[in-house]
Protein backbone atom coordinates (compact mmCIF):
# COMPACT_ATOMS: atom_id res chain seq x y z
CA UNK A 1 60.96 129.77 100.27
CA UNK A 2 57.96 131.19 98.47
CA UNK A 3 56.33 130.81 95.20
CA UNK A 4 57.65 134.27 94.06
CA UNK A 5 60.99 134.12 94.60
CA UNK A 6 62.41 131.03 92.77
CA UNK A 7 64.52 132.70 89.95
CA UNK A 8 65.35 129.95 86.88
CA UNK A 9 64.07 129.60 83.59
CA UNK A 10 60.44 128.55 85.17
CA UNK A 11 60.35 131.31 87.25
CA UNK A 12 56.79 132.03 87.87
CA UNK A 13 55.53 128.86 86.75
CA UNK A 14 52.78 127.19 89.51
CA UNK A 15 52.94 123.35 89.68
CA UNK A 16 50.29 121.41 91.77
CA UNK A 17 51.86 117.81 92.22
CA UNK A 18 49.30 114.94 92.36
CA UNK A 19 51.92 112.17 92.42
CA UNK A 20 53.95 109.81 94.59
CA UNK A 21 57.01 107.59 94.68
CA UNK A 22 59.22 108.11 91.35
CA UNK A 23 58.10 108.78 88.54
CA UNK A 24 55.99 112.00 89.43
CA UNK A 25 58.60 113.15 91.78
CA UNK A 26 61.32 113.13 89.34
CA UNK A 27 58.95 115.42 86.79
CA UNK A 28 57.78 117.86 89.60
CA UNK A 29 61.59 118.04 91.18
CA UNK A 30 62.81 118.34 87.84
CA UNK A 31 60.28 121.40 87.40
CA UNK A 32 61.11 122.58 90.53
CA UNK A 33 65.11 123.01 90.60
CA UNK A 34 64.28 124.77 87.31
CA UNK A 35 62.38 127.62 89.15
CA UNK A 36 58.86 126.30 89.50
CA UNK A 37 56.94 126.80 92.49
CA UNK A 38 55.47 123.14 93.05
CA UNK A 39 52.88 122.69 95.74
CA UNK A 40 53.33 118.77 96.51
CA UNK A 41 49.83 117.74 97.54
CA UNK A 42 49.76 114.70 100.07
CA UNK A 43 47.38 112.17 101.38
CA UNK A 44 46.98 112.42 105.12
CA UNK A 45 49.23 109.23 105.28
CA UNK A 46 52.06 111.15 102.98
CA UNK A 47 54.33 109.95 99.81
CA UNK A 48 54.97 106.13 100.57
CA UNK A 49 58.30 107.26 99.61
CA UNK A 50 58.61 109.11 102.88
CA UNK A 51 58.43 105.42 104.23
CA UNK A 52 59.22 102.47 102.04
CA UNK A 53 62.27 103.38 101.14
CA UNK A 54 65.38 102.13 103.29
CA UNK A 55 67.38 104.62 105.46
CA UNK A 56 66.37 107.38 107.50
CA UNK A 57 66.48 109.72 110.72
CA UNK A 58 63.02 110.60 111.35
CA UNK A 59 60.06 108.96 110.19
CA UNK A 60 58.73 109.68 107.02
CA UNK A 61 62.39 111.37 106.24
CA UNK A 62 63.78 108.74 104.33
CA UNK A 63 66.48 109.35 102.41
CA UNK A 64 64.95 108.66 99.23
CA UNK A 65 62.02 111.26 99.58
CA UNK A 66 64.47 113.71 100.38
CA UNK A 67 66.65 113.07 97.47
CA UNK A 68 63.24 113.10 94.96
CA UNK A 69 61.40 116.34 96.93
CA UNK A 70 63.98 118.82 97.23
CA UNK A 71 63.08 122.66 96.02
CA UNK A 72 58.73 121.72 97.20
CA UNK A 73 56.32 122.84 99.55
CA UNK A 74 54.14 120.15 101.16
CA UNK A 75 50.31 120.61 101.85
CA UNK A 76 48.23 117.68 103.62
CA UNK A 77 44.60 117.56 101.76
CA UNK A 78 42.35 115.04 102.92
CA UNK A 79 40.75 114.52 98.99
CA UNK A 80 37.85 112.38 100.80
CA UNK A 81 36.28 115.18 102.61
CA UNK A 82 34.40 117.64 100.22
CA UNK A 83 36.66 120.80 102.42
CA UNK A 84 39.82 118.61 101.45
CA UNK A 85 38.44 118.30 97.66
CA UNK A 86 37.66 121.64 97.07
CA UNK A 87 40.54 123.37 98.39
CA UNK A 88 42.80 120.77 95.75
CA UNK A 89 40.20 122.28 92.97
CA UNK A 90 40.99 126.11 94.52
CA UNK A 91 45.19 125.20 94.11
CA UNK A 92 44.33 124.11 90.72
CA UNK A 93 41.98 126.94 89.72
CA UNK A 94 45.02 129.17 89.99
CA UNK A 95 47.65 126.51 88.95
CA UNK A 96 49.42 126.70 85.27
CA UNK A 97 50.38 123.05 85.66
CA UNK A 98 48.50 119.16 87.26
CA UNK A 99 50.86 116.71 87.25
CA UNK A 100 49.52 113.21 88.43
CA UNK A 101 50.41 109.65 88.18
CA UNK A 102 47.01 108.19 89.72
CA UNK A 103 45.53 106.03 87.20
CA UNK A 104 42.95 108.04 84.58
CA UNK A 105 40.01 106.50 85.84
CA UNK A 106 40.00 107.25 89.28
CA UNK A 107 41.13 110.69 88.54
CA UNK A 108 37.77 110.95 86.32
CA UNK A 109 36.05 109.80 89.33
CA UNK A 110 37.50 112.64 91.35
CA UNK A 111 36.69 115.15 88.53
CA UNK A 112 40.43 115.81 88.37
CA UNK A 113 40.45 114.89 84.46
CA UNK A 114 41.29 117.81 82.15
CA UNK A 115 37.87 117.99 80.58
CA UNK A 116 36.55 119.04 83.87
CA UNK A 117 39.65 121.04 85.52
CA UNK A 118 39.62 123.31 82.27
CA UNK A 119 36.30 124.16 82.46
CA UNK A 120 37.43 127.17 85.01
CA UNK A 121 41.50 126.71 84.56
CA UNK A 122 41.12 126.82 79.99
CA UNK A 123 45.01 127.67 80.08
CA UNK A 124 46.13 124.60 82.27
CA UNK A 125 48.68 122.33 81.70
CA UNK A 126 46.76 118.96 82.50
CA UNK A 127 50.03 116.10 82.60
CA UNK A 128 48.96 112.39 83.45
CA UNK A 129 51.98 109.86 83.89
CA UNK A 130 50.46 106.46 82.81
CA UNK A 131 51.63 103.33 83.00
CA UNK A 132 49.63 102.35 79.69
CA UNK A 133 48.31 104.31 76.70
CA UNK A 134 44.55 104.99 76.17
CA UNK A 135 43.29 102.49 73.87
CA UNK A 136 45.16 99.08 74.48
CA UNK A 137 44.14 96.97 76.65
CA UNK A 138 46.49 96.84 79.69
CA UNK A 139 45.19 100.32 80.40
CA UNK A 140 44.34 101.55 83.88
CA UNK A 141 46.22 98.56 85.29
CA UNK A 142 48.11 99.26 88.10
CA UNK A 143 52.39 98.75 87.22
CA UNK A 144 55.72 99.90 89.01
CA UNK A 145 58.72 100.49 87.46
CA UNK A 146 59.63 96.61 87.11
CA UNK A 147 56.47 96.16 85.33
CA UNK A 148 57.28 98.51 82.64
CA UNK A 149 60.70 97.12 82.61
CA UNK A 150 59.48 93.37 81.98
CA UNK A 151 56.74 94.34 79.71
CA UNK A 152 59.22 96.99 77.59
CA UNK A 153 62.02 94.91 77.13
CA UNK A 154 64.11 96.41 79.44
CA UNK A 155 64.47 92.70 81.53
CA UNK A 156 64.76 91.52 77.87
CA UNK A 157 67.99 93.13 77.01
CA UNK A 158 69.83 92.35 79.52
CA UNK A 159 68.66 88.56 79.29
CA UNK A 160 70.27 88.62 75.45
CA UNK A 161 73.34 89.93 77.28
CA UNK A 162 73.68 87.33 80.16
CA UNK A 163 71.38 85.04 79.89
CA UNK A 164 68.77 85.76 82.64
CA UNK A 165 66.17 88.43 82.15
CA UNK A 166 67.11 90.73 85.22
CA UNK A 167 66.50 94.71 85.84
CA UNK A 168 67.95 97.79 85.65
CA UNK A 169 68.81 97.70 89.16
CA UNK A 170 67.60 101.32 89.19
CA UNK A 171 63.89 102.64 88.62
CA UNK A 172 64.65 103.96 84.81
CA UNK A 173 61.44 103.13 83.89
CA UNK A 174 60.61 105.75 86.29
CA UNK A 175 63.83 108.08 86.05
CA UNK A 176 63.11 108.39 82.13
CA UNK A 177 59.29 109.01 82.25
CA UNK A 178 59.22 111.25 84.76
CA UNK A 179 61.66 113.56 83.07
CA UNK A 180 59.55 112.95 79.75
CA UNK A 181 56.76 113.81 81.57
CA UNK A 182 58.47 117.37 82.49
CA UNK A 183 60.10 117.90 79.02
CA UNK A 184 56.58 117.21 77.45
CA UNK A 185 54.80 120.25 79.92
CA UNK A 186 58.38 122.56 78.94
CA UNK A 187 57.00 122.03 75.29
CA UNK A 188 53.24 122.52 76.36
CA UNK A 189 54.31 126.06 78.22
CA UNK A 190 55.84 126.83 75.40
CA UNK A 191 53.01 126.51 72.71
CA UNK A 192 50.82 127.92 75.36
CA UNK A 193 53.26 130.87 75.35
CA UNK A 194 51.59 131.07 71.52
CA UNK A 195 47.94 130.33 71.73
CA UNK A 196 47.47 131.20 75.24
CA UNK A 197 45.26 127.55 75.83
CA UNK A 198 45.99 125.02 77.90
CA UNK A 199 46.14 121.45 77.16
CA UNK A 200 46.15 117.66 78.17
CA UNK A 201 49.06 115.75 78.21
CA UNK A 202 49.47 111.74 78.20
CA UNK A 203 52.74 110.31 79.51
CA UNK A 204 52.42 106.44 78.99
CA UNK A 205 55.59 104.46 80.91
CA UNK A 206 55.22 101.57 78.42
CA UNK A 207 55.29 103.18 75.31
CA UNK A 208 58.21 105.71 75.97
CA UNK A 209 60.51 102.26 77.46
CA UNK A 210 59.39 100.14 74.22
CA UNK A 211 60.41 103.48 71.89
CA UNK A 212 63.98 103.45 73.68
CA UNK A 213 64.38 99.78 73.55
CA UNK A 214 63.01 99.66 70.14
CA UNK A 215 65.21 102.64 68.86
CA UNK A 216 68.67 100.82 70.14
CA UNK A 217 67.84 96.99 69.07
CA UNK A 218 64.70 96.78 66.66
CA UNK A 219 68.25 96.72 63.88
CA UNK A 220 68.04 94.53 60.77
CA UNK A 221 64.25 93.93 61.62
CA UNK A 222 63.16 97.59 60.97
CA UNK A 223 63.10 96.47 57.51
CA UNK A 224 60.37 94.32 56.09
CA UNK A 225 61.33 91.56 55.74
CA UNK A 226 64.08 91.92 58.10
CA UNK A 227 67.29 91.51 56.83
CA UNK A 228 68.61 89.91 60.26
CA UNK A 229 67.51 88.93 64.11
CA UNK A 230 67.08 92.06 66.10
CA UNK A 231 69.18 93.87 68.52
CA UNK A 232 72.34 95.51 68.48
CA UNK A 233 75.56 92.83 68.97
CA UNK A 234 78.04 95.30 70.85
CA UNK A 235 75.67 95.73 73.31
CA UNK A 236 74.26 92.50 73.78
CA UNK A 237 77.52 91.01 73.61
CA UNK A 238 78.16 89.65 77.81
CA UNK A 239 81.67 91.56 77.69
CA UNK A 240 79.53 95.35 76.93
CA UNK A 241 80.79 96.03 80.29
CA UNK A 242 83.78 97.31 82.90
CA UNK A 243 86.84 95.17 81.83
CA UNK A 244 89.32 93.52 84.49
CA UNK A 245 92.57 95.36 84.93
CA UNK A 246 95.73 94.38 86.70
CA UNK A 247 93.72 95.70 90.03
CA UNK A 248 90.17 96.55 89.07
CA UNK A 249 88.17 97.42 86.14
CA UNK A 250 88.17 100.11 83.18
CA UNK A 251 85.93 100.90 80.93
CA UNK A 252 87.49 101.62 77.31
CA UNK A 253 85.50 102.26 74.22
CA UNK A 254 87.18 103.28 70.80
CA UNK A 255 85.08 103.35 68.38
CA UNK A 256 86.48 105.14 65.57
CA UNK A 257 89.34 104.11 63.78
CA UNK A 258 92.25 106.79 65.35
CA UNK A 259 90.90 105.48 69.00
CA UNK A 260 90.93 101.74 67.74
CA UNK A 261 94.19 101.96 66.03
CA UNK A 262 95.43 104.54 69.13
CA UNK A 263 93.85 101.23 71.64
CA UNK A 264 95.77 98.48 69.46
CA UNK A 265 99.51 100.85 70.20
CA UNK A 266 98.72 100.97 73.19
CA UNK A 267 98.02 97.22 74.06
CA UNK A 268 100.94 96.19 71.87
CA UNK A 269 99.05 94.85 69.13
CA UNK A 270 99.46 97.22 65.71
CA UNK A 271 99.46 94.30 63.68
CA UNK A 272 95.38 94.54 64.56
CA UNK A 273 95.30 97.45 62.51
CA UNK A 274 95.08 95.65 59.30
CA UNK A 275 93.56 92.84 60.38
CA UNK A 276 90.52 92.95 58.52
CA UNK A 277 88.39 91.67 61.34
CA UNK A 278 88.99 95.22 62.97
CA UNK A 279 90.42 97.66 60.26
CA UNK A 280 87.30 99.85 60.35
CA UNK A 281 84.06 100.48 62.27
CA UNK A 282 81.80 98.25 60.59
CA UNK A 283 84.16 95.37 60.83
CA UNK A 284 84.75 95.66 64.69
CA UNK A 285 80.94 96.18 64.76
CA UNK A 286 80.41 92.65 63.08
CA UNK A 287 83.04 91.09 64.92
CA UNK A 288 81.81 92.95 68.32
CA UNK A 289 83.05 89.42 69.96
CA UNK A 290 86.26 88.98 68.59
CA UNK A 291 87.08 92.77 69.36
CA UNK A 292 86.00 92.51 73.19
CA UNK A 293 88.34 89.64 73.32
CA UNK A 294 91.37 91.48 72.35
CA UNK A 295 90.32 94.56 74.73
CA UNK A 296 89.81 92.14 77.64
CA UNK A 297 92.91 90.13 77.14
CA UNK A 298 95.13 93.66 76.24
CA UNK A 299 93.68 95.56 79.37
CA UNK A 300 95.21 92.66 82.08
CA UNK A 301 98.88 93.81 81.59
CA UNK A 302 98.42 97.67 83.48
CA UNK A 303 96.55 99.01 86.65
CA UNK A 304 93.53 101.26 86.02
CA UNK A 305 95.02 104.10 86.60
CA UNK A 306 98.08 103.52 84.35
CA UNK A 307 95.48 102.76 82.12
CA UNK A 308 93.69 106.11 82.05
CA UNK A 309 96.38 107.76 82.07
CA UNK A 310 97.87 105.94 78.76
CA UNK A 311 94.47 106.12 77.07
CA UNK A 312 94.39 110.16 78.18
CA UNK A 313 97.14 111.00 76.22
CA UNK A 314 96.31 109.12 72.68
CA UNK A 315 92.99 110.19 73.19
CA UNK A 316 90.96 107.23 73.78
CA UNK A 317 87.72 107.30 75.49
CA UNK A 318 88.35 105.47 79.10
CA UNK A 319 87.35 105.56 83.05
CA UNK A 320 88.05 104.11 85.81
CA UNK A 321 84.96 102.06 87.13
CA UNK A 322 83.38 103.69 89.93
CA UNK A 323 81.21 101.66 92.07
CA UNK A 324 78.53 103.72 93.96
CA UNK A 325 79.99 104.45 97.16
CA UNK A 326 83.20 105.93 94.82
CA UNK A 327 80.55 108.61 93.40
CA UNK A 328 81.33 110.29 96.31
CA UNK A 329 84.98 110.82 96.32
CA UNK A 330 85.61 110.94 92.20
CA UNK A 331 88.29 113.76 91.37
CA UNK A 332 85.80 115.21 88.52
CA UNK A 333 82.55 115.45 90.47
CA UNK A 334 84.49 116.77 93.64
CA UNK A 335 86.47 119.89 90.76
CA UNK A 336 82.50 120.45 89.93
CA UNK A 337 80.99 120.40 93.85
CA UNK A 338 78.79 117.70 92.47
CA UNK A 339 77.57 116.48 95.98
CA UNK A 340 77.08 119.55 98.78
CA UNK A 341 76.96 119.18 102.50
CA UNK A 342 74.37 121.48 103.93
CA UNK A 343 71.89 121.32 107.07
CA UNK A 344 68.19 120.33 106.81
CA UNK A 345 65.96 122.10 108.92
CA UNK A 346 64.77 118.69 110.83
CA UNK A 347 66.95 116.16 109.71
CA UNK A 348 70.36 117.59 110.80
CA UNK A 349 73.29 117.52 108.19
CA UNK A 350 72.94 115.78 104.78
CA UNK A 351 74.61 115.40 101.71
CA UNK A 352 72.60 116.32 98.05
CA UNK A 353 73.38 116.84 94.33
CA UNK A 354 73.62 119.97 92.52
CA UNK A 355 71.65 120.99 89.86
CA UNK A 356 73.59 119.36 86.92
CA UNK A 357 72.64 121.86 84.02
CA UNK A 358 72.89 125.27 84.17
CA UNK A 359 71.72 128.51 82.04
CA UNK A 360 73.50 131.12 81.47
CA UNK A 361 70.24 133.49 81.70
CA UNK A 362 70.07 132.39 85.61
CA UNK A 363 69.43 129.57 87.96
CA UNK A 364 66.12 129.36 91.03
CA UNK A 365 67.27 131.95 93.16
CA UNK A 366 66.33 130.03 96.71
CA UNK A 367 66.67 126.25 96.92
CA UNK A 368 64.76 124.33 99.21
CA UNK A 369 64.68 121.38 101.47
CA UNK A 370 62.54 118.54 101.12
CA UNK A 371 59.42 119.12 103.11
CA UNK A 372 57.86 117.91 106.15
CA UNK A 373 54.38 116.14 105.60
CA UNK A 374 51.85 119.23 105.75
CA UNK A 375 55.32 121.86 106.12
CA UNK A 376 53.55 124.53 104.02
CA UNK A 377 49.97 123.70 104.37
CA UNK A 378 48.58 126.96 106.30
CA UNK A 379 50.88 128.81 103.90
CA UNK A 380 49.96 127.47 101.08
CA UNK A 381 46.29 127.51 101.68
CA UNK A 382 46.85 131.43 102.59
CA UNK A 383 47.82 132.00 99.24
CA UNK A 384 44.93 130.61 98.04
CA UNK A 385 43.02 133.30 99.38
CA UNK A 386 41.83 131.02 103.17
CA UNK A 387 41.84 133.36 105.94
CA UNK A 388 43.33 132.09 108.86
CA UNK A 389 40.06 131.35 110.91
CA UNK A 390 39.08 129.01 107.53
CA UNK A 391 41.76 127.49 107.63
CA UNK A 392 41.83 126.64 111.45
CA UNK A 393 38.55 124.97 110.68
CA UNK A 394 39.69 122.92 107.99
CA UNK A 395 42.27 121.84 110.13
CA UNK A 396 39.62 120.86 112.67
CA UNK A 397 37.70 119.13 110.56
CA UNK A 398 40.08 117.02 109.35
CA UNK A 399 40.13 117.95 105.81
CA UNK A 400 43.82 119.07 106.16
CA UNK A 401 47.03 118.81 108.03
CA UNK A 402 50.03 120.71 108.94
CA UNK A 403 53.62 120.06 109.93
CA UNK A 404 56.25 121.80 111.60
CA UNK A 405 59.69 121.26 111.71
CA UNK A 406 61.30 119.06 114.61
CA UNK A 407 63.71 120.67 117.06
């Protein structure tokens, strides 16, 4: 793979990636299967992805970092030695994009801040995933994703639904950032497109989590004084969930009146129809408990599958509930070649996702695997304009590394 031959609607588009773990990741791969060419700068001890995370061949392989770094190239850059620091300032000279999550003020110290990268690069995008927003005062604090969860009310939802404040046993404070972070530098290549300048861009974790919680549950107390307690009762309610069937679980959720009345045939209860606890949307919303009661008692009588099936043909919004393992083998994703067997270059065969949106003006051209630690470094650095007797010295000295691929 090369940086000129990537095809997609970011074709041509440079990307130096200052980040680690998630959230960054998840921008810059985001960017990447899109057509950028992103240059995934490393620390001489790599992505604590390539290690934390469980499951793996190879060290520094793990599953996790493949599944995040797909579509990269990987350069080693000891940023401690001033031959490490200045060849991160040469990628950057010639980048259109920065994307880091290390906190502001250490990335001031480095003189990796816009104000001082635009100086020579005026047309940069300069995108900083924070945890917190300038100006309040848990900024520059360290936080992972649970953090942001806890603080956002993430943990808090899900207490008003069971009980006990728990997590989105996924990173989604980090899944949603990051791809705000890469929608946000879309819409900054874009203006740029228009002005031809460059510009800074703030991604704060906390504030985008708190606008999505906010948006779903802030309710009856958006109003002043509120006309009601917050948060939305359907989805608070403990039964907003998969619901037991004669041999598993289904999830069922008809909303307007043809699926509610279509639901209540199909159950055996049409006398709910006119029952004016459920006779139209804003009643079932107001007696979200009641109405969960009937769908959990009515869906006991079939098996999931003679469920879907019913629901299907009346048009009622249904699935069978898949637990993760059954992502693998589900009839839809297997029609759309969801998940692809292929062989990586040092870790043998493996199994990865497809791109799940497409264009119709053309896709990246060459996909790539996730890199070795240092895979592309002496490349890279090449096409920075390092002959190769420079850059055999900066490999001496420490101030970079380089990988190759097992055998």
């Amino acid at each position: 793979m090369t940086g000129n031959a990537n095809g997609g609607p970011l074709a041509g588009v440079r990307v130096v990636d200052l980040t680690t773990v998630v959230v960054g990741p998840i921008c810059t791969r985001t960017l990447a299967d899109y057509g950028a060419d992103v240059i995934k700068v490393e620390a001489p001890g790599g992505d604590l992805l390539r290690t934390m995370a469980e499951g793996s061949r190879h060290p520094g392989m793990s599953g996790k970092f493949i599944n995040f770094n797909r579509n990269k190239r990987s350069i080693v850059l000891d940023l401690k030695k001033p031959e490490g620091h200045a060849a991160l300032l040469r990628l950057i000279g010639r980048a259109d994009v920065f994307v880091s999550n290390v906190r502001p003020e250490a990335l001031a110290r480095a003189g990796l801040d816009h104000a001082s990268l635009a100086e020579k690069n005026p047309r940069l995008i300069h995108c900083s995933i924070l945890a917190f927003g300038r100006g309040g005062r848990y900024f520059n604090r360290p936080a992972y994703d649970p953090v942001v969860q806890s603080l956002s009310g993430v943990a808090g939802t899900l207490a008003r639904a069971t009980g006990d404040p728990r997590f989105v046993p996924m990173v989604m404070s980090d899944h949603v950032s990051g791809l705000i972070a890469a929608q946000c530098i879309g819409f900054a290549l874009y203006r740029r497109e228009k002005t031809g300048k460059g510009e800074a861009i703030d991604v704060p974790m906390l504030e985008n989590m708190t606008s999505f919680v906010a948006s779903e549950h802030l309710g009856a107390m958006t109003f002043d004084p509120p006309v009601g307690p917050s948060g939305d009762g359907r989805l608070l309610s403990p039964d907003y969930r998969p619901l037991p069937t004669k041999d598993g679980y289904i999830t069922v959720r008809p909303n307007t009146n043809a699926q509610a009345f279509a639901f209540f045939d199909a159950i055996g209860r049409p006398e709910l129809k006119t029952d004016p606890r459920f006779d139209s949307a804003a009643s079932r919303t107001r007696n979200a408990k009641a109405y969960f009661q009937v769908q959990r008692e009515g869906l006991c009588s079939r098996t999931t599958d003679e469920w879907v099936e019913l629901f299907d043909k009346v048009d009622v919004p249904a699935a069978r509930y898949n637990s993760i393992d059954d992502l693998l083998t589900d009839p839809h994703l297997k029609d759309v070649g969801f998940f692809k067997e292929e062989n990586h270059p040092s870790e043998g065969k493996i199994r990865r996702t497809k791109l799940a949106n497409t264009f119709s003006g053309g896709a990246r051209q060459e996909e790539g695997h996730a890199p070795l630690m240092g895979q592309h470094t002496r490349e890279v650095l090449a096409e920075a304009g390092y002959s190769s007797g420079e850059i055999d010295k900066l490999l001496a000295a420490g101030a970079v590394q380089e990988g190759t691929i097992r055998q």
